[in-house]
Protein backbone atom coordinates (compact mmCIF):
# COMPACT_ATOMS: atom_id res chain seq x y z
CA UNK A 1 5.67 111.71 11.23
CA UNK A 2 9.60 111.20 11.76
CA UNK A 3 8.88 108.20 14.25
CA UNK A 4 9.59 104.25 13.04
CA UNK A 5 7.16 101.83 13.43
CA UNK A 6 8.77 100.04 16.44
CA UNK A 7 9.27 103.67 18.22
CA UNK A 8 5.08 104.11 17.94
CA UNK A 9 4.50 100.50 18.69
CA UNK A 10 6.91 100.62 22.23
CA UNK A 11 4.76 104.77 22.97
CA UNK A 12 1.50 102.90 22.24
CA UNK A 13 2.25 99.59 24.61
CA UNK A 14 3.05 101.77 27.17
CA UNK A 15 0.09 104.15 27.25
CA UNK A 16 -2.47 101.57 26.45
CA UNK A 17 -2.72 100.43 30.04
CA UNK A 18 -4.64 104.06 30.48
CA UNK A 19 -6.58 104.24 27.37
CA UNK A 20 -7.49 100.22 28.66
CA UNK A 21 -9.30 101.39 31.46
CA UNK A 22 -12.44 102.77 29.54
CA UNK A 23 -12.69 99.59 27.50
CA UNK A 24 -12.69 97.59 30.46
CA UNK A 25 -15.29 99.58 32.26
CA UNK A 26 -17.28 98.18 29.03
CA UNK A 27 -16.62 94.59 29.80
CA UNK A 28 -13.77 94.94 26.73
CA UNK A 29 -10.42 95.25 25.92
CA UNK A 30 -7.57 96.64 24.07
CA UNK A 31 -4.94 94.19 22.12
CA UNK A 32 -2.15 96.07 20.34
CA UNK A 33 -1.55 93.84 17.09
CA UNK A 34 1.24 96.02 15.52
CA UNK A 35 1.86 98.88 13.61
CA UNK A 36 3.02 99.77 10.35
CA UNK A 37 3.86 102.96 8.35
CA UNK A 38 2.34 104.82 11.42
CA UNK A 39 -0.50 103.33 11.57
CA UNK A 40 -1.28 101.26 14.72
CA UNK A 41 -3.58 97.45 14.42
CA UNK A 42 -5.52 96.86 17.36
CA UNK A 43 -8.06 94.35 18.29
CA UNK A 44 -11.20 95.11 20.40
CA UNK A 45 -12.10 92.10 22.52
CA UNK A 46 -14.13 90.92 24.87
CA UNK A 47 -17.81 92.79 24.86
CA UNK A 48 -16.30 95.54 22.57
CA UNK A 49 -15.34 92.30 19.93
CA UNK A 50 -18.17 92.96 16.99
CA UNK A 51 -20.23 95.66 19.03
CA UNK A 52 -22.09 98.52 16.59
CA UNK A 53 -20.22 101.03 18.63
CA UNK A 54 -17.10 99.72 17.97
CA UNK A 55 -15.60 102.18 15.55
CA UNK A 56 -16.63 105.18 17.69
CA UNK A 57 -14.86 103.74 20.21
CA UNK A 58 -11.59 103.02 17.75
CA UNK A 59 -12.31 106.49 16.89
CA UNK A 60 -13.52 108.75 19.33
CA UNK A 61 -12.07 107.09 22.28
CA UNK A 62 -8.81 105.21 21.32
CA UNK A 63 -7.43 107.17 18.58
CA UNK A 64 -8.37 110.45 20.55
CA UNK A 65 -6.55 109.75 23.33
CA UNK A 66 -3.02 108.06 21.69
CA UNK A 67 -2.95 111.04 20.16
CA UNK A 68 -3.16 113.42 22.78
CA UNK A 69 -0.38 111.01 24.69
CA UNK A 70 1.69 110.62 21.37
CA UNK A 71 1.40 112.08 17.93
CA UNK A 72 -1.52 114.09 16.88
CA UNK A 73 -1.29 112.25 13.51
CA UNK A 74 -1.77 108.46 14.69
CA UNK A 75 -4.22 106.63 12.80
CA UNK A 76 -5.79 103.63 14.56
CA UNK A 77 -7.19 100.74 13.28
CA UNK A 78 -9.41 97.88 15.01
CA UNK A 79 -9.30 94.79 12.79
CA UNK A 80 -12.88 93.05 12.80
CA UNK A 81 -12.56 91.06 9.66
CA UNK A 82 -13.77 93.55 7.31
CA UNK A 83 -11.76 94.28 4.21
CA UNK A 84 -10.97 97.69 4.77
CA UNK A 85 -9.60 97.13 8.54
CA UNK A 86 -7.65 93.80 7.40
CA UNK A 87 -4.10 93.32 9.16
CA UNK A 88 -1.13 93.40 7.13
CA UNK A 89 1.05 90.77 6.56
CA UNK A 90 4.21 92.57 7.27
CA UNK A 91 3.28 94.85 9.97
CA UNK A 92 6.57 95.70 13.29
CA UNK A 93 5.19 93.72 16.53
CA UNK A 94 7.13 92.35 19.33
CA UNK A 95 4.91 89.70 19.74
CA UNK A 96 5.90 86.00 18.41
CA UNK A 97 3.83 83.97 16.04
CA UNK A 98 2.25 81.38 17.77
CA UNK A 99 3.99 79.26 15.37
CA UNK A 100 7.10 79.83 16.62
CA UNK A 101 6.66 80.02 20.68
CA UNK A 102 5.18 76.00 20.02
CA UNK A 103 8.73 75.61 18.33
CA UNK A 104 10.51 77.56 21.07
CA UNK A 105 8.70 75.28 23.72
CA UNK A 106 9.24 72.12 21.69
CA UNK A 107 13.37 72.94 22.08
CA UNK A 108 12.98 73.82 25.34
CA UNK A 109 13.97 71.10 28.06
CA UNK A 110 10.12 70.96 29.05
CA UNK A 111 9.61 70.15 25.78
CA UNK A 112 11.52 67.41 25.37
CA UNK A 113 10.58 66.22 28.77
CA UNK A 114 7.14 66.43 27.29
CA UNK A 115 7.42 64.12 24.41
CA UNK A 116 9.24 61.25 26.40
CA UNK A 117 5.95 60.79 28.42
């Protein structure tokens, strides 16, 4: 695949509203975590979050369908805490650490604001 990782992860967060939709007819959801060498981290929440069916529907549902919409090559991932579907450290996501939002906030005039009271 002759895509980078931050070209994959900006196709996927703008098709997953669609591929959403059948999760949340589950009572679940979709969270893109990142991606990295091509393959894309994702998170099943909600009632999909530790559900037997969960890797059919990694599978068979939302690796089907980014494919069809993107690269027939993607490889998707749902991390549920098991070794083999563990996140990677140094995985491309636009998403902050929490870490550093709180620090963000904390320089911000609210924060500041904040700590006087």
């Amino acid at each position: 695949m002759n895509f980078s990782d931050e070209d994959i992860y900006e196709a996927v967060k703008h098709h997953l509203p669609s591929v959403n939709e059948y999760v949340n007819s589950h009572g679940g959801a979709i969270t893109l975590l990142g991606v990295k060498n091509g393959k894309i981290y994702i998170e099943l929440t909600g009632a999909c979050h530790g559900c037997s069916m969960s890797l059919m529907t990694t599978k068979m549902v939302v690796q089907k369908r980014l494919r069809e919409l993107i690269h027939p090559e993607l490889v998707v991932v749902n991390v549920d805490g098991t070794p083999e579907n563990a996140l990677p450290e140094d995985l491309y996501t636009k998403e902050k650490p929490e870490e550093e939002v709180k620090e963000k906030e904390e320089e911000s005039i609210w924060g500041k604001v904040k700590k006087i009271f």
